[in-house]
Protein backbone atom coordinates (compact mmCIF):
# COMPACT_ATOMS: atom_id res chain seq x y z
CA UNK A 1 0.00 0.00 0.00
CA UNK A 2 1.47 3.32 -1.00
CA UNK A 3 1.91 5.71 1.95
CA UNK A 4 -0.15 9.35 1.98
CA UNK A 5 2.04 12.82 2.11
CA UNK A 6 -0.13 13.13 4.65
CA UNK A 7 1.21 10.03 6.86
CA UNK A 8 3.78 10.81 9.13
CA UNK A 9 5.07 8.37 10.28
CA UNK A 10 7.66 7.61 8.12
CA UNK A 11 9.70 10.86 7.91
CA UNK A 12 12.97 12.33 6.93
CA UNK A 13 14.48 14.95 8.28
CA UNK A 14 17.78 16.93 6.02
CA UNK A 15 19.11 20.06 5.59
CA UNK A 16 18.55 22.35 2.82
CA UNK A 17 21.68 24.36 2.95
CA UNK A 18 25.69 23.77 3.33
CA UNK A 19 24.67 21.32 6.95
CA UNK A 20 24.67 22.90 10.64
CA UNK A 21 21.14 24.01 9.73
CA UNK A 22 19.86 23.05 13.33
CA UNK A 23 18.46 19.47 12.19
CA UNK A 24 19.78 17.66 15.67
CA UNK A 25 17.69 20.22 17.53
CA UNK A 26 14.46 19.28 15.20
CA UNK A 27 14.94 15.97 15.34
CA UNK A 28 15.05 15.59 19.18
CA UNK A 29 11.58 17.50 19.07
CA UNK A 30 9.95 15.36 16.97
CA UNK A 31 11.79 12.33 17.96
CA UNK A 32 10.06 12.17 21.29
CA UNK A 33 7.29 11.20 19.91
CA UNK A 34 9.11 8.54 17.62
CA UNK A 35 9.54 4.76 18.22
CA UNK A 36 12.81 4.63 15.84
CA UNK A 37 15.31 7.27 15.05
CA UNK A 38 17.94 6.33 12.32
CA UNK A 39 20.81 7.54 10.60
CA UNK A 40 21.49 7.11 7.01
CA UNK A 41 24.74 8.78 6.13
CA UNK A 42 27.68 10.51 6.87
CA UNK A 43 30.25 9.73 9.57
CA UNK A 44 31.99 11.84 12.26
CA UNK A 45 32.82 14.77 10.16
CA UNK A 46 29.35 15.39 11.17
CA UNK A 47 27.90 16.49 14.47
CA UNK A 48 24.54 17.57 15.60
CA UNK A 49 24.14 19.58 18.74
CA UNK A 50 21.34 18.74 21.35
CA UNK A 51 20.20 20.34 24.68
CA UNK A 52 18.48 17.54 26.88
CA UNK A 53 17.22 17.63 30.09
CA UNK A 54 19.79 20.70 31.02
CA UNK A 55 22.75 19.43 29.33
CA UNK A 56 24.56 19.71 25.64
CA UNK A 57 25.01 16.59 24.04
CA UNK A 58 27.35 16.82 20.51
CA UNK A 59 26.91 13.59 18.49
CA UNK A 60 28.62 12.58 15.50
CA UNK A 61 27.58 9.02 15.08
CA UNK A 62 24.78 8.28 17.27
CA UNK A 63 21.14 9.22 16.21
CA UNK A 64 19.44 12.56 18.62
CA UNK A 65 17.12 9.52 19.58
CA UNK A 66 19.56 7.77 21.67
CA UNK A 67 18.70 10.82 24.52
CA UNK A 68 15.11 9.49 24.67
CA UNK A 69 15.42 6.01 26.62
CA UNK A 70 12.10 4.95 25.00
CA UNK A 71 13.68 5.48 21.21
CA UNK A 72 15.04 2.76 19.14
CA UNK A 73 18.41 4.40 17.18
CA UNK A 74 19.75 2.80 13.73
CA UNK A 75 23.23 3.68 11.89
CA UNK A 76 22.59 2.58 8.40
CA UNK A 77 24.51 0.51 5.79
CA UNK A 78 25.18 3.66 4.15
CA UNK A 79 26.99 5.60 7.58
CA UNK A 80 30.49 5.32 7.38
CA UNK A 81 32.00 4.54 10.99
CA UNK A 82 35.03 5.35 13.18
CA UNK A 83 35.81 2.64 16.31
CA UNK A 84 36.95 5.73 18.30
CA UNK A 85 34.37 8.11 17.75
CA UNK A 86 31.31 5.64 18.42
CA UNK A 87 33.35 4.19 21.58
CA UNK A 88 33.76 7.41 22.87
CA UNK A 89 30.35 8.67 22.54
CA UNK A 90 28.93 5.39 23.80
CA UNK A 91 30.90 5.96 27.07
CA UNK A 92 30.60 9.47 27.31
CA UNK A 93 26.42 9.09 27.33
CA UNK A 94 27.35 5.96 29.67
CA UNK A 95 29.03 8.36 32.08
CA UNK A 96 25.58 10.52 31.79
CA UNK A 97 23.60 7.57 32.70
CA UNK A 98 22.22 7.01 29.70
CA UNK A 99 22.49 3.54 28.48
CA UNK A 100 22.66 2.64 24.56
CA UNK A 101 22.51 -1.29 25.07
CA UNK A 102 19.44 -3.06 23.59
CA UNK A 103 18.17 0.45 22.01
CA UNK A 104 21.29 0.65 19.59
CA UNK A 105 21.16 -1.43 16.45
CA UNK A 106 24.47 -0.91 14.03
CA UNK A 107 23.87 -2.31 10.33
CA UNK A 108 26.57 -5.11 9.62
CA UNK A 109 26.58 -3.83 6.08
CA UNK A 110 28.30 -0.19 7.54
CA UNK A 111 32.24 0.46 6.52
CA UNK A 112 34.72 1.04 8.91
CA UNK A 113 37.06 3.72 9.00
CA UNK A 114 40.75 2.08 9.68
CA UNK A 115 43.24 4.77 10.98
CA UNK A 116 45.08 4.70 7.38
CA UNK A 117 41.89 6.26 6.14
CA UNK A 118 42.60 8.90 8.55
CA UNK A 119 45.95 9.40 7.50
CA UNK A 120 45.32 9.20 3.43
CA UNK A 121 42.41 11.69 4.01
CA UNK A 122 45.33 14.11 5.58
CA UNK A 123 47.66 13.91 2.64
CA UNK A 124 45.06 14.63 0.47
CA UNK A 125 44.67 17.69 1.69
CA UNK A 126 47.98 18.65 2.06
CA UNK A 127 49.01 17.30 -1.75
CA UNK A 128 45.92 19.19 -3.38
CA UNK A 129 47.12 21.84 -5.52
CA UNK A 130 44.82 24.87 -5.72
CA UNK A 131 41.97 25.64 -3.30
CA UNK A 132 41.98 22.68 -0.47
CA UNK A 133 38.42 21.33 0.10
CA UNK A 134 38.52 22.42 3.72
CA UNK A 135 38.02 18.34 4.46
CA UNK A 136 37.83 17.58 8.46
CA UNK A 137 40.29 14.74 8.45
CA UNK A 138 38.38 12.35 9.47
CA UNK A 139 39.04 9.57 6.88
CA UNK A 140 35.45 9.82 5.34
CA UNK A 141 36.56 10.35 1.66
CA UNK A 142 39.30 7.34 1.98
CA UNK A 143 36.96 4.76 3.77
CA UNK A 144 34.09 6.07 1.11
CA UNK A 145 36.67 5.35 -1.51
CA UNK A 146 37.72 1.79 -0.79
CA UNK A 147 33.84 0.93 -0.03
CA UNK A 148 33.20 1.95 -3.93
CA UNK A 149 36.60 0.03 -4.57
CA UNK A 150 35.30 -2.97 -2.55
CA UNK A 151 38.29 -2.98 -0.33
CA UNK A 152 36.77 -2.31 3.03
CA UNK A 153 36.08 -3.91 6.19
CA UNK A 154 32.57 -3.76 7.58
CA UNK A 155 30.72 -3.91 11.07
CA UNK A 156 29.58 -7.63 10.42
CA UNK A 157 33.70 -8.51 9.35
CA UNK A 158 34.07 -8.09 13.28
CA UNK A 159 31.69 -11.22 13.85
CA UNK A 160 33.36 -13.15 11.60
CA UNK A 161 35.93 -16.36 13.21
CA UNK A 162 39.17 -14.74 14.33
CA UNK A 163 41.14 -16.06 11.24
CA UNK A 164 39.13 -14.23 9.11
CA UNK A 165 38.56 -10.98 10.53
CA UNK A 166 43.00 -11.14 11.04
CA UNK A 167 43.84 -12.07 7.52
CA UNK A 168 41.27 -9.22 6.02
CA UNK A 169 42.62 -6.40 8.42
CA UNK A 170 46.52 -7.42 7.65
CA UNK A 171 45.51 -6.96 3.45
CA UNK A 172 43.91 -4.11 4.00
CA UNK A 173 46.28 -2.38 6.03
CA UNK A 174 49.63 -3.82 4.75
CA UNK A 175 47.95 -2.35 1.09
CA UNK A 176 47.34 0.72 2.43
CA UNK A 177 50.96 1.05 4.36
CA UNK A 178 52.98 0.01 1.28
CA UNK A 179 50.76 2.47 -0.91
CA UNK A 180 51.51 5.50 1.42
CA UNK A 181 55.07 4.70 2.35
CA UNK A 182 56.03 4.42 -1.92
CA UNK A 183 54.00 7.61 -2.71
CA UNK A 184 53.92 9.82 0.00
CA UNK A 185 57.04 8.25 2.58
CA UNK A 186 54.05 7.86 5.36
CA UNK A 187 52.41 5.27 6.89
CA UNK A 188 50.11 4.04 9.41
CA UNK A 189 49.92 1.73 12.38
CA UNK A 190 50.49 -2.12 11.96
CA UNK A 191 48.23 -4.68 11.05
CA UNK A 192 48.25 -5.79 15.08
CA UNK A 193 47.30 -2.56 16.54
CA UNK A 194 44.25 -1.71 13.89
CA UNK A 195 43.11 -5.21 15.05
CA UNK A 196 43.46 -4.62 18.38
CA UNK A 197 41.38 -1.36 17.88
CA UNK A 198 38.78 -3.58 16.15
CA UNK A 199 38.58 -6.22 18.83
CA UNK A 200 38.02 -3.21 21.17
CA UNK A 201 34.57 -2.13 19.45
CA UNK A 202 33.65 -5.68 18.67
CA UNK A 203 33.67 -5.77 22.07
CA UNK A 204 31.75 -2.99 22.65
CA UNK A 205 29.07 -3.31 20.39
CA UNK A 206 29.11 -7.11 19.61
CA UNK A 207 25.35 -7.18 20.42
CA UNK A 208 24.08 -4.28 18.34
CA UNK A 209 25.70 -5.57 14.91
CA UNK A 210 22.60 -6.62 12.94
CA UNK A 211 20.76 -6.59 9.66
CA UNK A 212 19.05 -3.08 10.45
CA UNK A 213 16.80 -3.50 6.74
CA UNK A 214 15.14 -6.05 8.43
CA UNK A 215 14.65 -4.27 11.37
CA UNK A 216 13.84 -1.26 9.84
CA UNK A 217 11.44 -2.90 7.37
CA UNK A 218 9.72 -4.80 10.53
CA UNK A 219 9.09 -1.17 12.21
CA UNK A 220 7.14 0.22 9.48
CA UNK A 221 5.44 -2.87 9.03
CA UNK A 222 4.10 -2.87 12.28
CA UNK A 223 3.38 0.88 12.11
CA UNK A 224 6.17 2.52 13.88
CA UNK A 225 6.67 6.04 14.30
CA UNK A 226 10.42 6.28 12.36
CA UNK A 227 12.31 9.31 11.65
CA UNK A 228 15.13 8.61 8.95
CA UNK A 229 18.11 11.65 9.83
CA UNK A 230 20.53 13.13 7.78
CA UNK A 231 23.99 14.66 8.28
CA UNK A 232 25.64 17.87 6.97
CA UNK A 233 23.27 19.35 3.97
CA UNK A 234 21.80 19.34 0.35
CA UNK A 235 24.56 21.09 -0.53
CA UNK A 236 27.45 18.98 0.15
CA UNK A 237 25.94 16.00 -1.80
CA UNK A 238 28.64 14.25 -3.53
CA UNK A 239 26.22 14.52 -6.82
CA UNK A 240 24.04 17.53 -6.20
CA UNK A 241 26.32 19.88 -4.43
CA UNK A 242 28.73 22.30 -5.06
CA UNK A 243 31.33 19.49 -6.33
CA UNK A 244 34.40 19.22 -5.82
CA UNK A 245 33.43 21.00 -2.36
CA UNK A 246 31.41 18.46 -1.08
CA UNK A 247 31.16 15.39 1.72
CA UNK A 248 31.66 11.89 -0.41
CA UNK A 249 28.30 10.47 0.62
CA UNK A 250 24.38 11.78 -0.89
CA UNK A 251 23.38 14.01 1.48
CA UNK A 252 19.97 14.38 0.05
CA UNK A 253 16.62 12.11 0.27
CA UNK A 254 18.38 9.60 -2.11
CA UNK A 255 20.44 8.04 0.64
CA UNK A 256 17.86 7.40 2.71
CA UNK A 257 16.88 4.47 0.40
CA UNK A 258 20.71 3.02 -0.16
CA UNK A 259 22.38 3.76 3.05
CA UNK A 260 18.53 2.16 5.00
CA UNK A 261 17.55 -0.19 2.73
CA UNK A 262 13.50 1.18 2.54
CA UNK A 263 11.64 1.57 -0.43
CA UNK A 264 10.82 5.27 -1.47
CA UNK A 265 6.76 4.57 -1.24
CA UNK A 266 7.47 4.25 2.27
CA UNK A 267 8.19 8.06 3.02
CA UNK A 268 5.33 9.64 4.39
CA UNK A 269 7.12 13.44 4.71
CA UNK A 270 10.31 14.86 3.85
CA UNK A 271 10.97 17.85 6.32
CA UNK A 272 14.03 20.38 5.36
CA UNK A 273 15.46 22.31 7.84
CA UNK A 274 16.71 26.00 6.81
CA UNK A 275 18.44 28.08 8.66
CA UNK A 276 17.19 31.99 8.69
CA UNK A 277 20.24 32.93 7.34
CA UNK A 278 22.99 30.96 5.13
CA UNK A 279 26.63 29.30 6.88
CA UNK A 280 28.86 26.95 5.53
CA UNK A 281 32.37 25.38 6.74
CA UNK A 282 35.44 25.08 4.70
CA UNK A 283 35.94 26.26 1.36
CA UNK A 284 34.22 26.58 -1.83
CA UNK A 285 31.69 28.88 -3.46
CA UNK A 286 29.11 30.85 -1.60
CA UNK A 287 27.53 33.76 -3.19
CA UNK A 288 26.37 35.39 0.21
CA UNK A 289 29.07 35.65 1.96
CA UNK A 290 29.08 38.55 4.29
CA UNK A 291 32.67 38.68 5.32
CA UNK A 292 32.86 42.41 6.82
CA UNK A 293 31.40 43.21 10.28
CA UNK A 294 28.01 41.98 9.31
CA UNK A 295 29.23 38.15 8.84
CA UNK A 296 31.14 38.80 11.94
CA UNK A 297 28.24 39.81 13.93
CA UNK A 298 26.17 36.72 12.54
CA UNK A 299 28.75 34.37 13.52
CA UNK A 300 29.31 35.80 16.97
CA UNK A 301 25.24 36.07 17.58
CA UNK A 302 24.84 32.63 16.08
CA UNK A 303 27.30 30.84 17.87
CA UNK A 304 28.62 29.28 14.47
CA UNK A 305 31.22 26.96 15.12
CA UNK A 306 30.85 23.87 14.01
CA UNK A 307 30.35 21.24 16.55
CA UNK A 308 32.80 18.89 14.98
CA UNK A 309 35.99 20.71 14.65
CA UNK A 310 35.29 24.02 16.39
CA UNK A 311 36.24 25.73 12.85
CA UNK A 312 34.18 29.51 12.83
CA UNK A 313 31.78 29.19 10.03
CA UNK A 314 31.32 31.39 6.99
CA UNK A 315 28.07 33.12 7.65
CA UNK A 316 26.28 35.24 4.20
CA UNK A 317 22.61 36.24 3.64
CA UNK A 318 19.34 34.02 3.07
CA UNK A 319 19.99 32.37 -0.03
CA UNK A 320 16.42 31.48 -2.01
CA UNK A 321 18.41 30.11 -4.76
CA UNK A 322 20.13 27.33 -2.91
CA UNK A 323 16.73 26.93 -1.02
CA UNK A 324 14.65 26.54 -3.40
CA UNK A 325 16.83 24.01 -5.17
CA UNK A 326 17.23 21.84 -2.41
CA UNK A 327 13.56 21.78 -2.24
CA UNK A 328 13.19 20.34 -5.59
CA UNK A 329 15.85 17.51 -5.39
CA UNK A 330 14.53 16.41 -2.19
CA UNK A 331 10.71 16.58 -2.35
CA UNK A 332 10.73 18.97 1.20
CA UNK A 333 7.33 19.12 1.87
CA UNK A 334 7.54 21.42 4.63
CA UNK A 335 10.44 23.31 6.19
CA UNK A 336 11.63 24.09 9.77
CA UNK A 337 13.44 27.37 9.54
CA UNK A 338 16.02 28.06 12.98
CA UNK A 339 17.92 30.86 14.23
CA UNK A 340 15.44 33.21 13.79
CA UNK A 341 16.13 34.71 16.74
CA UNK A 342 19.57 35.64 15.36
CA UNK A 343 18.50 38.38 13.45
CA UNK A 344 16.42 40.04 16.14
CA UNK A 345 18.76 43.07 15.54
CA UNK A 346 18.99 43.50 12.53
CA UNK A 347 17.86 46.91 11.13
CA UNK A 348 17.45 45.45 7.34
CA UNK A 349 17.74 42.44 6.20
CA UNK A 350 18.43 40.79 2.89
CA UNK A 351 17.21 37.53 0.60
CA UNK A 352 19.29 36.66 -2.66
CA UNK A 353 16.23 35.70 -4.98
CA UNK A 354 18.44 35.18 -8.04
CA UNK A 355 22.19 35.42 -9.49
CA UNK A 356 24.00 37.71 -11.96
CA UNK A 357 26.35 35.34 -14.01
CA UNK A 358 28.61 37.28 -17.14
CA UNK A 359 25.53 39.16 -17.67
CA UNK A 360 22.60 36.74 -17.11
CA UNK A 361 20.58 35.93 -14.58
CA UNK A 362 20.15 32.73 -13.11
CA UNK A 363 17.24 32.08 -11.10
CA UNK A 364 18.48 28.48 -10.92
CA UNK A 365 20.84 27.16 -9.26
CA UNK A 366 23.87 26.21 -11.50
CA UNK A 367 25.69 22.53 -11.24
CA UNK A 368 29.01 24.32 -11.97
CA UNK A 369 31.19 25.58 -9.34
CA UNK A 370 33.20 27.76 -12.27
CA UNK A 371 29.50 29.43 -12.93
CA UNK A 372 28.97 29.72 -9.05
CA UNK A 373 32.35 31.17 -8.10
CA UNK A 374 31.37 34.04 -10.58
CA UNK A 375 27.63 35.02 -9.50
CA UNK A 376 26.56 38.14 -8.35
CA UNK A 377 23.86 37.73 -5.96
CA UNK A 378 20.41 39.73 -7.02
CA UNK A 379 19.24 40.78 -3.33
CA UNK A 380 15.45 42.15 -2.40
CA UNK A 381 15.85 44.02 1.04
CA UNK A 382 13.07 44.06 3.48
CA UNK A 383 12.42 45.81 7.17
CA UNK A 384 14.08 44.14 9.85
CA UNK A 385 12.02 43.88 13.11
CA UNK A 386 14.66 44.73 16.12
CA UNK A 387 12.44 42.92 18.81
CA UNK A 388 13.50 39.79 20.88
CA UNK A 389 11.55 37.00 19.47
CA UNK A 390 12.80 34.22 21.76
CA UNK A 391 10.10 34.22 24.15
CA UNK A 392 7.37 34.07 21.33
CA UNK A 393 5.39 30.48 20.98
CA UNK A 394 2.85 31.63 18.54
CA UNK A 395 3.27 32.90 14.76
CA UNK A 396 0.82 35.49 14.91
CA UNK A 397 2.53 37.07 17.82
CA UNK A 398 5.30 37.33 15.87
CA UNK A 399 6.70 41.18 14.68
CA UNK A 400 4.66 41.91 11.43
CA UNK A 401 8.40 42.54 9.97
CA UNK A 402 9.46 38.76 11.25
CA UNK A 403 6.30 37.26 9.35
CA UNK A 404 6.42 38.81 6.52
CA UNK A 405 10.00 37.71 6.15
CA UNK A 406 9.22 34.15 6.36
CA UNK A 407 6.05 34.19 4.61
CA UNK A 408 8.45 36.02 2.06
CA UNK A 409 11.33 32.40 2.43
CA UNK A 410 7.81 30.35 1.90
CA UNK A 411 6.84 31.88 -1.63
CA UNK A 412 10.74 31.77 -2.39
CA UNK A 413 11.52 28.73 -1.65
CA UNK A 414 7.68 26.89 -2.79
CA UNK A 415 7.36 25.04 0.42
CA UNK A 416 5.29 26.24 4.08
CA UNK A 417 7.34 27.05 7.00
CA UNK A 418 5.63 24.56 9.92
CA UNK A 419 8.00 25.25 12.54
CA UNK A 420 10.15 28.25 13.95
CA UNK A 421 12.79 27.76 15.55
CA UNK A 422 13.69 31.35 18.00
CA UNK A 423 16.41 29.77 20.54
CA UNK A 424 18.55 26.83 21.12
CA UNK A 425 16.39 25.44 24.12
CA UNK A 426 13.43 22.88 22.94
CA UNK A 427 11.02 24.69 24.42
CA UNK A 428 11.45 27.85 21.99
CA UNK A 429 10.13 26.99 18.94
CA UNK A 430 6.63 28.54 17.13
CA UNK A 431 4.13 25.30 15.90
CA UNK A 432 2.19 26.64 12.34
């Protein structure tokens, strides 16, 4: 039976923009009314920043479900995953008394990342000639690589007998070793200590290795509440972003289906989350950059840092272009829009609703970079509202400057703003 847009209990949540849109805070608030929260994508060179219960929680591997005792969490086939990172944040949530075991369920179909992924992922960098790619290091792109290679080791290679798992971590990492020591004079640790390191989270999450398609496919049969979460943002798909500047998974609604293992009819709502303004980290194009006093004052009102690395994030105006696109590749049905709050001071405040490109205008957004690095963005200004809006809980209570901007985003972008965000607690955000 083919689900209704108007069944919700199969929904994704993404971002629309360049990532740190504010999805971890939407997805806690909708997730506590969830049975299942899973993760389709990505690996720790993404992090989503929570406030529960009086506390900040930054996860990079874990679903924003595993807060909720009562919430099932998946990490999809398609989630790339570093031993460290989940180990750590397993004990670090341990230490907060909240318990992952039997709520945690890790597909056995998931890469791992093997420190040499680590290190090629630096020396790409550093080799690059031209602009880097502003990459985090964190061995995504390498461990993404050999998976398309069919070279890597995966969560269910750590059940295998001991024999097995040995002999497929000392090719792997005697390959790698020899490769990086003849090109580059580097090289990683042995074949013993990366097995070592994998005996250490087969230990730790022996019982959560499982086929999570079944599970996942068992949930919606029996009518579960699941939300399906994604990491960074449209714009840093490996096919639909601004390549070469991009994360090396699909960031958008497509890799919900590979990297879970659901069939598209089963989506019931795709929810984007915008930020009221435009960030990104690292380097590539972005046609609203701010980067005088105004960008400044964004980043310092924001708080935009990014949760994984700390790195101070480029902050421009509302971009409608990139909005609007992201809407159309992804199916958003709705949007939340966050930080509204942000611009509370602003005295004016600005959309880009097209670009100027070597003398044309481009009210679509272009799949070259070389195109991209040379718009012009066509701005519409409108009144800013310079009243605190964070203790607001109703839209119509809202400045008439503040609604007409987002009513303003909705016709833009072609999709209804349902929820505003106006603070980084749970509690202040504006229901539509």
């Amino acid at each position: 039976m083919r689900v209704s847009k108007t069944d919700r209990r199969v929904q994704v949540i993404l971002g629309m923009q360049w990532g740190d849109e504010g999805k971890g805070k939407i997805v806690d608030l909708l997730g506590e009314s969830s049975d299942v929260v899973a993760r389709f994508q990505g690996g720790a060179n993404a992090g989503h920043t929570v406030r529960f219960e009086g506390r900040k929680y930054i996860l990079h591997l874990l679903p924003t479900g595993i807060l909720r005792p009562n919430i099932q969490c998946v990490i999809g086939n398609g989630v790339v995953i570093d031993p460290d990172s989940l180990m750590e944040e397993i004990r670090t949530l341990g230490d907060s008394g909240i318990e992952t075991a039997g709520r945690l369920w890790i597909s056995h179909r998931a890469h791992i990342i093997l420190p040499q992924h680590k290190i090629l992922d630096q020396i790409s960098e550093d080799i690059r000639t031209g602009q880097k790619i502003g990459t985090t290091g964190r061995g995504i792109g390498p461990a993404y690589a050999d998976k398309a290679g069919r070279l890597g080791i995966r969560m269910g290679d750590l059940l295998a007998p001991e024999g097995i798992l040995a002999e497929r971590v000392s090719q792997q990492v005697e390959n790698r070793n020899n490769q990086m020591s003849s090109l580059y004079g580097r090289s990683g640790p042995g074949s013993r200590e990366v097995l070592l390191l994998l005996e250490r989270l087969r230990e730790k999450v022996r019982d959560c290795i499982t086929d999570t398609r079944i599970f996942l496919n068992r949930a919606i049969g029996d009518q579960k509440r699941i939300l399906l979460e994604g990491a960074q943002g449209a714009m840093l798909d490996i096919d639909f972003g601004t390549y070469p500047f991009v994360t090396s998974s699909n960031t958008t609604v497509g890799g919900v289906f590979t990297g879970l293992g659901i069939a598209p009819r089963e989506i019931g709502h795709v929810l984007g989350v915008l930020k009221a303004y435009t960030t990104r980290v690292g380097n590539g194009p972005f046609p609203t950059e701010l980067t005088g006093g105004l960008g400044d004052s964004l980043r310092t009102k924001g708080a935009e840092f990014g949760s994984t690395t700390g790195r101070p994030r480029r902050c421009g105006w509302f971009d409608s272009v990139v909005a609007r696109y992201a809407r159309e590749i992804n199916g958003v049905d709705s949007v939340a829009l966050t930080k509204l709050d942000v611009l509370d001071e602003m005295k004016e405040l600005r959309i880009c609703t097209a670009y100027k490109c070597r003398e044309e205008v481009l009210e679509d957004f272009p799949g070259n970079c070389d195109l991209l690095d040379a718009a012009l963005p066509v701005y519409e200004t409108l009144p800013g509202w310079q009243k605190p809006t964070g203790d607001i809980r109703e839209f119509g209570k809202l400045p008439a400057e503040a609604r007409k901007y987002i009513e303003r985003i909705e016709r833009l972008v072609g999709a209804p703003v349902e929820i505003v965000s106006v603070g980084s607690s749970r509690e202040q955000n504006i229901f539509r």
